[in-house]
Protein backbone atom coordinates (compact mmCIF):
# COMPACT_ATOMS: atom_id res chain seq x y z
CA UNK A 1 184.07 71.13 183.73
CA UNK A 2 187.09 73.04 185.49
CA UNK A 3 189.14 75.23 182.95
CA UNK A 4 192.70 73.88 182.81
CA UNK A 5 194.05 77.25 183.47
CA UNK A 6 192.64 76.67 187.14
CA UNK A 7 193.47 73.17 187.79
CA UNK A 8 196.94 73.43 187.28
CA UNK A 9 197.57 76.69 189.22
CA UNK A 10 198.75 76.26 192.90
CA UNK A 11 197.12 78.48 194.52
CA UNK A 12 193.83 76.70 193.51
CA UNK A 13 192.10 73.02 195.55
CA UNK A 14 190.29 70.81 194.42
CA UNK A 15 187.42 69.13 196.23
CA UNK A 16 189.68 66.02 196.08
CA UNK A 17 192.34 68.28 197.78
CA UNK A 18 190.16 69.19 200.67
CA UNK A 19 191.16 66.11 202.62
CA UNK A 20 195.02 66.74 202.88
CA UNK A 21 194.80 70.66 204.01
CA UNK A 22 195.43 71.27 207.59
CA UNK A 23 191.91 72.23 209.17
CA UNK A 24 194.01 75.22 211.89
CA UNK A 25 192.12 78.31 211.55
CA UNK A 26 194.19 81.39 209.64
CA UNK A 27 194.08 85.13 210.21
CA UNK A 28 192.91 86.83 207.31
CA UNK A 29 195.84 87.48 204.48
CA UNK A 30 197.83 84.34 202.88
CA UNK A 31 196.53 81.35 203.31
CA UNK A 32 192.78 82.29 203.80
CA UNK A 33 190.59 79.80 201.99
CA UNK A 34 187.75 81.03 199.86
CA UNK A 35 184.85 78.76 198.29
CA UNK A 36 183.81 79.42 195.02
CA UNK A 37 180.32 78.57 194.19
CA UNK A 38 179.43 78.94 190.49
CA UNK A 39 178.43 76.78 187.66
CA UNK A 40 180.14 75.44 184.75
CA UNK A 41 177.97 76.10 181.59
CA UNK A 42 178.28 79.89 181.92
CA UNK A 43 180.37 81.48 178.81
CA UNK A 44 180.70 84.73 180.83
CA UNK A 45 182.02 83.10 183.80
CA UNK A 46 185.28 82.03 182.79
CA UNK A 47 185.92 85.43 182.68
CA UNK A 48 184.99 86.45 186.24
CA UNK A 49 187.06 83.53 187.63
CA UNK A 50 190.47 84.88 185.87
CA UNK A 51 189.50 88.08 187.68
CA UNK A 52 188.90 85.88 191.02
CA UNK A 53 192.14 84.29 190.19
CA UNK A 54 194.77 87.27 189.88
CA UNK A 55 192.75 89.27 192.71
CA UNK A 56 193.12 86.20 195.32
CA UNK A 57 196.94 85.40 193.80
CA UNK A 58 198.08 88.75 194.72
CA UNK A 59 196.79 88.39 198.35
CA UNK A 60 198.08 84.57 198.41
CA UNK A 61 194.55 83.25 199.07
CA UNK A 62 193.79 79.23 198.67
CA UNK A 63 190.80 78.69 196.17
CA UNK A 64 188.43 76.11 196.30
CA UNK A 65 186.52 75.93 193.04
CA UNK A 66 183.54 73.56 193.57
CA UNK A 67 181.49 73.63 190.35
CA UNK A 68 177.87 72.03 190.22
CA UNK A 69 178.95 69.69 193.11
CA UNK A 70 176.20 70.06 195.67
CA UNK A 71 177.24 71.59 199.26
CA UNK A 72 176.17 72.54 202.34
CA UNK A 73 177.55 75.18 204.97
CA UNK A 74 178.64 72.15 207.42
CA UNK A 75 180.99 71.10 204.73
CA UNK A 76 182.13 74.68 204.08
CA UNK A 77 183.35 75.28 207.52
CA UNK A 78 185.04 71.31 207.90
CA UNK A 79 187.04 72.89 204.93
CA UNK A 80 188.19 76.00 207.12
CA UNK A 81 186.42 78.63 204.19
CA UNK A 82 186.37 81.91 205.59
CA UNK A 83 184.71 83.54 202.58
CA UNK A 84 182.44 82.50 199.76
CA UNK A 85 181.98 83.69 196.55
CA UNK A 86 178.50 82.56 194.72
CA UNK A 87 176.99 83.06 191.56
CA UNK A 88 173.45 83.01 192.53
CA UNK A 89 171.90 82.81 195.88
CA UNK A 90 170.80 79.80 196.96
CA UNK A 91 168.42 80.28 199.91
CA UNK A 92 169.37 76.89 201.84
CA UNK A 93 172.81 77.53 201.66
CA UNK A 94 172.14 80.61 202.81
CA UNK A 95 170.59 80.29 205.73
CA UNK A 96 173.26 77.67 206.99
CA UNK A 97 176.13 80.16 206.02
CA UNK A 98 174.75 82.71 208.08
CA UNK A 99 173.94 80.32 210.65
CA UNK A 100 178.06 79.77 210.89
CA UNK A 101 178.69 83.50 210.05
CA UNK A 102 180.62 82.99 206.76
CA UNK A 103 180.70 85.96 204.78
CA UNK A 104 179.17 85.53 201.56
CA UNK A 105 179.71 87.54 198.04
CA UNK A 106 177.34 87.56 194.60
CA UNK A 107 178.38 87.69 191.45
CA UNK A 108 175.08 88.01 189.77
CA UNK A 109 171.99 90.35 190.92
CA UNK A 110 170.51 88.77 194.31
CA UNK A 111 168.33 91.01 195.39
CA UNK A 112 166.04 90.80 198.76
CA UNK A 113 168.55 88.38 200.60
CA UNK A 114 171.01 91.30 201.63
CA UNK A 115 173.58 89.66 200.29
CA UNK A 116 176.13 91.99 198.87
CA UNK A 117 175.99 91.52 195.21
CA UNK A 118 177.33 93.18 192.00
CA UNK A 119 175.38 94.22 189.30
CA UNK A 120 176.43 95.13 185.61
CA UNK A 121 174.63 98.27 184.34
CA UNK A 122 173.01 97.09 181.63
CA UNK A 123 171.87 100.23 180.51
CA UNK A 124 175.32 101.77 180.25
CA UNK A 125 176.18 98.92 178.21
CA UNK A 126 173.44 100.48 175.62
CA UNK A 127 175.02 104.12 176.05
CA UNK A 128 178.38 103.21 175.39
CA UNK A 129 177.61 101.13 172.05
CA UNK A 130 175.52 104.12 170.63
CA UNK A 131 178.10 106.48 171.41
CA UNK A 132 180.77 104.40 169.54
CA UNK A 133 178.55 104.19 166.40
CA UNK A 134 177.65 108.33 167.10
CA UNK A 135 181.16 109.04 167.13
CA UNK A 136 182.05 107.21 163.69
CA UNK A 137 179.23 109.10 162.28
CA UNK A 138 175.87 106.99 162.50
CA UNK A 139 173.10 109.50 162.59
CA UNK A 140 170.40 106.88 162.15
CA UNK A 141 170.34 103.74 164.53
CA UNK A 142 168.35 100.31 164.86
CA UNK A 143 168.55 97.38 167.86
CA UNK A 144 168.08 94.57 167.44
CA UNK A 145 165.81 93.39 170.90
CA UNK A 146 166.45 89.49 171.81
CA UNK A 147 162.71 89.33 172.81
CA UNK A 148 162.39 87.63 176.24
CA UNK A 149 166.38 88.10 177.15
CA UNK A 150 165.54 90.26 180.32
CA UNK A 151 168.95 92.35 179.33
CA UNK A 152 167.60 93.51 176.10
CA UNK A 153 165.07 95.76 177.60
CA UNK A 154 167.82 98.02 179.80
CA UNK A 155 170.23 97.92 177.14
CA UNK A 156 167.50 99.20 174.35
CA UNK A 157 166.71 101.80 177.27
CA UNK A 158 170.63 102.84 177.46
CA UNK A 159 170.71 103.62 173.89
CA UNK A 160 167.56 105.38 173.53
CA UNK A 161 168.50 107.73 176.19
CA UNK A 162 171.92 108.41 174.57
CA UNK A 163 170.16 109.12 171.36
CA UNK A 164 167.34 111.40 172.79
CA UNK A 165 170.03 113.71 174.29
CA UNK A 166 170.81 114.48 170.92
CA UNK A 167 167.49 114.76 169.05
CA UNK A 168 167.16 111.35 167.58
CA UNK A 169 165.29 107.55 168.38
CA UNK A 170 166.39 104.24 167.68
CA UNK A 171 164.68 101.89 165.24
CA UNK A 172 163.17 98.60 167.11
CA UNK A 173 163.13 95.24 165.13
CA UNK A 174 161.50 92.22 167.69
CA UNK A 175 159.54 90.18 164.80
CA UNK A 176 158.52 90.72 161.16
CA UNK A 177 156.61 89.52 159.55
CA UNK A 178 156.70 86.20 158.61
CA UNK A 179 157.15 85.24 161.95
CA UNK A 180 153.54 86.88 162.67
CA UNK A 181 152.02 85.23 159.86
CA UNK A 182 153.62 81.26 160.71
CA UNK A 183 152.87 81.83 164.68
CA UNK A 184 156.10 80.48 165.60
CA UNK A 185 159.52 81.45 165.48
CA UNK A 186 162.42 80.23 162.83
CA UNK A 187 165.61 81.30 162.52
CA UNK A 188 165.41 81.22 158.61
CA UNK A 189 162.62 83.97 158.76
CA UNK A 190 163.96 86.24 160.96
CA UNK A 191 167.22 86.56 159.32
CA UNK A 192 164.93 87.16 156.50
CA UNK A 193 162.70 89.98 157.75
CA UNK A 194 165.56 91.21 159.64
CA UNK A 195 167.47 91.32 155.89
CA UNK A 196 164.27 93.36 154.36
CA UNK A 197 164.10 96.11 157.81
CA UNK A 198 167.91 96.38 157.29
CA UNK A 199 167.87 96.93 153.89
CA UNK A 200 164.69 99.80 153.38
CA UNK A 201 167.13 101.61 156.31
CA UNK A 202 170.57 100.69 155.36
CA UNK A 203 173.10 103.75 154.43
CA UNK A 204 175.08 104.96 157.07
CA UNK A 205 173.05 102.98 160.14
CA UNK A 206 174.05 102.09 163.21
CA UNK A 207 173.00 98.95 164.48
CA UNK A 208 173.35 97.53 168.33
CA UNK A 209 172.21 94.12 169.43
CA UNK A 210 171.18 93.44 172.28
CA UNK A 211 173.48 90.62 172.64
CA UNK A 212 176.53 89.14 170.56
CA UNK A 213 174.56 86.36 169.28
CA UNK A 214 172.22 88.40 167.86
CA UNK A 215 175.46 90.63 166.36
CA UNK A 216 176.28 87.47 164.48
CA UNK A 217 172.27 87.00 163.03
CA UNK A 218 172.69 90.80 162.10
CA UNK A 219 175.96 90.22 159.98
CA UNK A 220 174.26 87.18 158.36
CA UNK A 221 170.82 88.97 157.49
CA UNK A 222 173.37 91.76 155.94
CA UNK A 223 174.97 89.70 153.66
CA UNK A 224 170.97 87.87 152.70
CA UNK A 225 170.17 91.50 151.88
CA UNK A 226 173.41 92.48 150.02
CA UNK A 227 174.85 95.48 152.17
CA UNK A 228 178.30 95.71 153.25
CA UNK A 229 179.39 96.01 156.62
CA UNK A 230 180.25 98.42 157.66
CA UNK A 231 179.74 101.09 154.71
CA UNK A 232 175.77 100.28 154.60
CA UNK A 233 175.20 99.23 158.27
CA UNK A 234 177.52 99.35 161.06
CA UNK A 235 177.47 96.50 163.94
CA UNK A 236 177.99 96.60 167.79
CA UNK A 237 176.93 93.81 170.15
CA UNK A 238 177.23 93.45 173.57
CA UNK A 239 178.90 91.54 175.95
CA UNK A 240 182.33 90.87 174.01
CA UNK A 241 182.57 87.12 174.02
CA UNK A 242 186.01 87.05 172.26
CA UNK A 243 186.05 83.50 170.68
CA UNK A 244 182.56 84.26 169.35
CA UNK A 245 183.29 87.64 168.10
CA UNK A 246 186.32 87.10 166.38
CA UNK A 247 184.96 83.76 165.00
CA UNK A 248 181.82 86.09 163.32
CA UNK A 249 182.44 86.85 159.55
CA UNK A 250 183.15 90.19 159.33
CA UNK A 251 184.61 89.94 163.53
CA UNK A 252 181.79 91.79 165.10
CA UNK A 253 182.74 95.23 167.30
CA UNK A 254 181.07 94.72 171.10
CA UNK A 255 180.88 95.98 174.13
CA UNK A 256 183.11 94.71 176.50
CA UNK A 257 180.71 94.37 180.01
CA UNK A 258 184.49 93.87 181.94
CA UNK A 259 183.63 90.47 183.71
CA UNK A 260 187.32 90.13 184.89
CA UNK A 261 186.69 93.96 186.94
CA UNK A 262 183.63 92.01 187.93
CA UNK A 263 185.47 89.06 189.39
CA UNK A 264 188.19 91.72 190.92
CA UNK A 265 185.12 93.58 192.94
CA UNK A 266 183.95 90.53 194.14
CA UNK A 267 187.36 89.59 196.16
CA UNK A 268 187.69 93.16 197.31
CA UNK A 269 184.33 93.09 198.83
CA UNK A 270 184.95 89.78 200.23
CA UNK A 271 187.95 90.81 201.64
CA UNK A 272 186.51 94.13 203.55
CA UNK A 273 183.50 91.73 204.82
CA UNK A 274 186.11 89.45 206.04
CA UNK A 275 187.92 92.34 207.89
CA UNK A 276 184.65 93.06 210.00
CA UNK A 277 184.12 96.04 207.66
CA UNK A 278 180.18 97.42 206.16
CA UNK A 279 180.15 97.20 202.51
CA UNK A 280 177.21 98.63 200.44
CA UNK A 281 174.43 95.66 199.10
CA UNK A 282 174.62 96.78 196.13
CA UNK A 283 178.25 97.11 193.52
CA UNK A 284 177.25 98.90 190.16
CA UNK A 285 180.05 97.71 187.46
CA UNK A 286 180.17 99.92 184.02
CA UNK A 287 181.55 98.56 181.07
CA UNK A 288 184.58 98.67 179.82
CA UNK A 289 183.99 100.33 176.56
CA UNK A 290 184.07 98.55 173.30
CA UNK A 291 186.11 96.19 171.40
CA UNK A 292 186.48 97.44 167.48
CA UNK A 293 186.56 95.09 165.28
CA UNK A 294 185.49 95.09 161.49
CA UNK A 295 181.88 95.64 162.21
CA UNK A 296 182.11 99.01 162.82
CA UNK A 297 185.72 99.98 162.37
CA UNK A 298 185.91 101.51 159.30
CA UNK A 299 182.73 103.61 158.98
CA UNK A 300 183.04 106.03 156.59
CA UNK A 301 181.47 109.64 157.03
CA UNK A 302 179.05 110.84 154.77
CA UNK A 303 180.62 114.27 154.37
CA UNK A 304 183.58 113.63 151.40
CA UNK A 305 186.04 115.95 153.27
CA UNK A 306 185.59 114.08 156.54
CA UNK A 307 185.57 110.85 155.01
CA UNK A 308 188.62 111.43 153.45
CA UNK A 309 190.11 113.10 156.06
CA UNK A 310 189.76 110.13 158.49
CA UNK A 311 191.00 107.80 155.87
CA UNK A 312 194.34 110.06 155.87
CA UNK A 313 194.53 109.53 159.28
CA UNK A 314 193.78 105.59 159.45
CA UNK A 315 196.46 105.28 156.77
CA UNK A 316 199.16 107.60 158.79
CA UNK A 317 198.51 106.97 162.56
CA UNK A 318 202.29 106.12 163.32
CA UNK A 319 203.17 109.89 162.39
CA UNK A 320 202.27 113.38 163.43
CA UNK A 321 198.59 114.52 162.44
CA UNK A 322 197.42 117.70 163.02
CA UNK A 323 194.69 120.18 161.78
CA UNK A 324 196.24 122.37 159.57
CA UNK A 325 198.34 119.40 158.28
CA UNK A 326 195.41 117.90 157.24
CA UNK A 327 193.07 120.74 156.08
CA UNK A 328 195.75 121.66 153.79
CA UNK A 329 195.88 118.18 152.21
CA UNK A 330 192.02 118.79 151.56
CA UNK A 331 192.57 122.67 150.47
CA UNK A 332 189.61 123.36 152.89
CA UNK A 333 190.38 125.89 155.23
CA UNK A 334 190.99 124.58 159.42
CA UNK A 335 187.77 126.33 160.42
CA UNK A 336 185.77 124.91 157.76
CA UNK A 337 187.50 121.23 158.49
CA UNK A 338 186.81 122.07 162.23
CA UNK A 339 183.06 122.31 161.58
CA UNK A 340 182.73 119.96 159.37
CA UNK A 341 183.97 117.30 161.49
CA UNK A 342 181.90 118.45 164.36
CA UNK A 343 178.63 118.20 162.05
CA UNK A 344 179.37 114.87 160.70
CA UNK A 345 180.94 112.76 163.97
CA UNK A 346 179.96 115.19 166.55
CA UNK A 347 183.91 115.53 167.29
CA UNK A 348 186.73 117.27 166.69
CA UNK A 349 189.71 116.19 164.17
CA UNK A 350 192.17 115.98 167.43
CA UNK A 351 189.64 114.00 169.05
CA UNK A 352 188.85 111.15 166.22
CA UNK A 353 192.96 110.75 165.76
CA UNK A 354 193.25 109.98 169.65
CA UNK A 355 190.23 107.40 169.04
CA UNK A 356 191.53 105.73 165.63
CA UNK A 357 194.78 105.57 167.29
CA UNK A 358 193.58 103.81 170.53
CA UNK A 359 191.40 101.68 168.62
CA UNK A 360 194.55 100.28 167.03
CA UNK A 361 196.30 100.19 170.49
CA UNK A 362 193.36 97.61 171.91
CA UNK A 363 193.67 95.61 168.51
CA UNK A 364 197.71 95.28 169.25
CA UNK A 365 197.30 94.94 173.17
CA UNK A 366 194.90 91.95 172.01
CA UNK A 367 196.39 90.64 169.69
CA UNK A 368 199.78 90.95 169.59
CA UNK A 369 202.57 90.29 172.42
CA UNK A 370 204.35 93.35 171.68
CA UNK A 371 205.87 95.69 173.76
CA UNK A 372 203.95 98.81 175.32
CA UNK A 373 207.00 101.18 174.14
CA UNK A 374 206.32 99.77 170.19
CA UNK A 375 202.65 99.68 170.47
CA UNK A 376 202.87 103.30 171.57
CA UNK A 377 205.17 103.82 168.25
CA UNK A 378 202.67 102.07 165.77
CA UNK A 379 199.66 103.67 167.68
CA UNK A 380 201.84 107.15 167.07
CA UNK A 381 201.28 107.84 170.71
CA UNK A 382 205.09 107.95 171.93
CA UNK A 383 207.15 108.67 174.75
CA UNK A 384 205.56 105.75 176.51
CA UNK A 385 204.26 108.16 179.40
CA UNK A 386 202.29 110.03 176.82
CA UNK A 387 200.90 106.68 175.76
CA UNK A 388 199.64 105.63 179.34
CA UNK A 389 198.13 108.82 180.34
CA UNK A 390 196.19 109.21 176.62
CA UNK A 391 195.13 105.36 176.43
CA UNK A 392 193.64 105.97 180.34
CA UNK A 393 192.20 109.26 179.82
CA UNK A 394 190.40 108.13 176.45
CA UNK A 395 189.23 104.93 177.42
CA UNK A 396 189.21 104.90 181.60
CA UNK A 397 191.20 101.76 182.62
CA UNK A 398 194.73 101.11 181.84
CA UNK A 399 196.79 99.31 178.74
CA UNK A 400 198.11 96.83 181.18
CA UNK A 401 194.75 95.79 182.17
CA UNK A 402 193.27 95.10 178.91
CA UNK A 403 196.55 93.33 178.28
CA UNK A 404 195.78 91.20 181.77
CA UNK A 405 192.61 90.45 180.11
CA UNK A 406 193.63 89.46 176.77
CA UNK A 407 196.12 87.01 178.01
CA UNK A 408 193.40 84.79 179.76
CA UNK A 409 193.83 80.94 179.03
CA UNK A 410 189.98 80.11 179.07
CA UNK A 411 187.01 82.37 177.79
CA UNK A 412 184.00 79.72 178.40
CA UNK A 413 181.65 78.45 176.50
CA UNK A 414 178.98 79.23 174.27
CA UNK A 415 176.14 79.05 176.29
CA UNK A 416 173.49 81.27 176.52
């Protein structure tokens, strides 16, 4: 099925279309038609075409979005396509597109058919959730492996690494028990010897997923085992799928692996192969950072100080916060707060303000259609310019672009 938010854009053809264009040959630049070869059932994917969409609207490309339809090369070239983008190599088409000299683009890891090809780093993806949970304080962490998912293992490798740098190792749950003992797997038992693991570790845990469905099996075995999230164990999946996440009860925190960027890459390396330029097989894409929700949002520190000293800030984040403001309010002295917050979060006060307050600038950015100059008031991050250069330099990509990315019409399915 075609998302609606395609079909009724004019810059995008239908196969049905294909008969009406004019068949003249263009130069590169507006007008230049691109294929794009992916299937339908992919929830990710909906993603990477919005980024597909805004990169080939602002150079005035035509889009041909053929979905599960089977075609060959001959076809391709009847239609005039001077590019292709493809979700996963198909070996016949392949060999005819090369025969013809189309330039061809992957979205998804094809490696061995030197077919440039981008690749998220699913490792980073496990560094950047434990460093989330490190930051709020977790000093003792689980994952939660999906078993035969062949993400899991990177991911689990990303966040033992992070952890090892600073002197600690991750708890592992695959199967418990009573899935040994029956020989087969049911969801009812895992969630319960996930509930029992969870609960002889709980207090002050960090737990990443390897994917957001199993985030949403973590929340449930929290509430079979009677913790609260996030106080007694705090949540991150991975991959952010927004519907999903927000649907999940409390909204589960994830990592956001930037499909949109994804889809971006894929039309600038299109492009350059299109010029007669080299570009490298391989396109690494890092994630882009994570998406706080009430999973892990409100993690309270351990330490009494800090923990109230980050609930002064959470409350106050529209007005001026500084040290000595705040180690006053605690009669602590600023030396004492400074190292106390170091011990406990592994940060400094200055630095856990500018995260609370661009945490609550993603939450408004993505949920909210208000303006940059007020979200930079609420967020306590005024003049505007201030705003920009703090919301880049903390999280590396700009508040317009996770605003792009909120505002997409379609965010796929549910399929795994």
């Amino acid at each position: 099925m075609v998302p609606t938010w395609l079909t009724n854009r004019d810059n995008l053809l239908t196969i049905w279309d294909m008969r009406h264009l004019p068949t003249q040959p263009r130069a590169p630049g507006a007008g230049t038609r691109v294929a794009i070869l992916i299937p339908s059932v992919l929830h990710e994917l909906g993603e990477v075409l919005q980024g597909i969409r805004d990169a080939a609207r602002e150079r005035r490309w035509e889009l041909c979005l053929l979905q599960d339809i089977p075609i060959t090369a001959e076809t391709l070239v009847r239609m005039n396509v001077r590019g292709i983008v493809v979700h996963i190599i198909d070996t016949k088409l392949l060999a005819s597109v090369r025969k013809f000299g189309i330039p061809m683009v992957c979205i998804h890891p094809g490696r061995g058919h030197g077919i440039p090809y981008i690749r998220i780093d699913q490792q980073a993806l496990g560094r950047t959730a434990g460093a989330h949970l490190y930051e709020r304080g977790c000093r003792k962490f689980a994952f939660f492996d999906a078993g035969d998912k062949p993400y899991s293992v990177p991911r689990l490798e990303g966040l033992r690494a992070f952890l090892r740098e600073r002197g600690l190792e991750p708890l592992v749950f695959t199967v418990g028990p009573r899935t040994v003992r029956r020989g087969r797997w049911r969801l009812e038992d895992q969630l319960e010897d996930l509930a029992e693991f969870l609960g002889a570790h709980a207090g002050g845990l960090g737990l990443v997923t390897a994917d957001d469905q199993h985030g949403e099996r973590a929340l449930e075995a929290i509430r079979i085992a009677g913790l609260k999230v996030p106080h007694d164990v705090a949540v991150v999946g991975t991959d952010n799928r927004e519907n999903f996440c927000d649907l999940c009860d409390p909204p589960l925190s994830s990592v956001d692996n930037d499909n949109v960027r994804r889809g971006e890459l894929a039309v600038q390396l299109l492009q350059r192969l299109m010029e007669g330029k080299q570009v490298p097989v391989e396109t690494v894409l890092q994630p882009g950072g994570v998406v706080v929700r009430e999973s892990s949002a409100a993690f309270a520190p351990r330490d009494p100080d800090v923990a109230r000293a980050v609930a002064i800030v959470r409350a106050r984040l529209a007005e001026r916060v500084t040290v000595q403001g705040l180690a006053d309010e605690l009669a602590v002295s600023r030396r004492d707060l400074l190292r106390k917050f170091q011990g406990s979060l592994g940060r400094s006060p200055s630095e856990v303000v500018d995260a609370e307050r661009i945490d609550l600038a993603r939450a408004l950015l993505r949920d909210t259609g208000l303006p940059l100059v007020e979200i930079a008031r609420r967020s306590g991050l005024l003049p505007l310019s201030h705003f920009c250069r703090t919301f880049k330099r903390v999280t590396g990509e700009t508040a317009s672009a996770v605003r792009r990315r909120a505002k997409r019409g379609w965010g796929g399915g549910f399929g795994i």
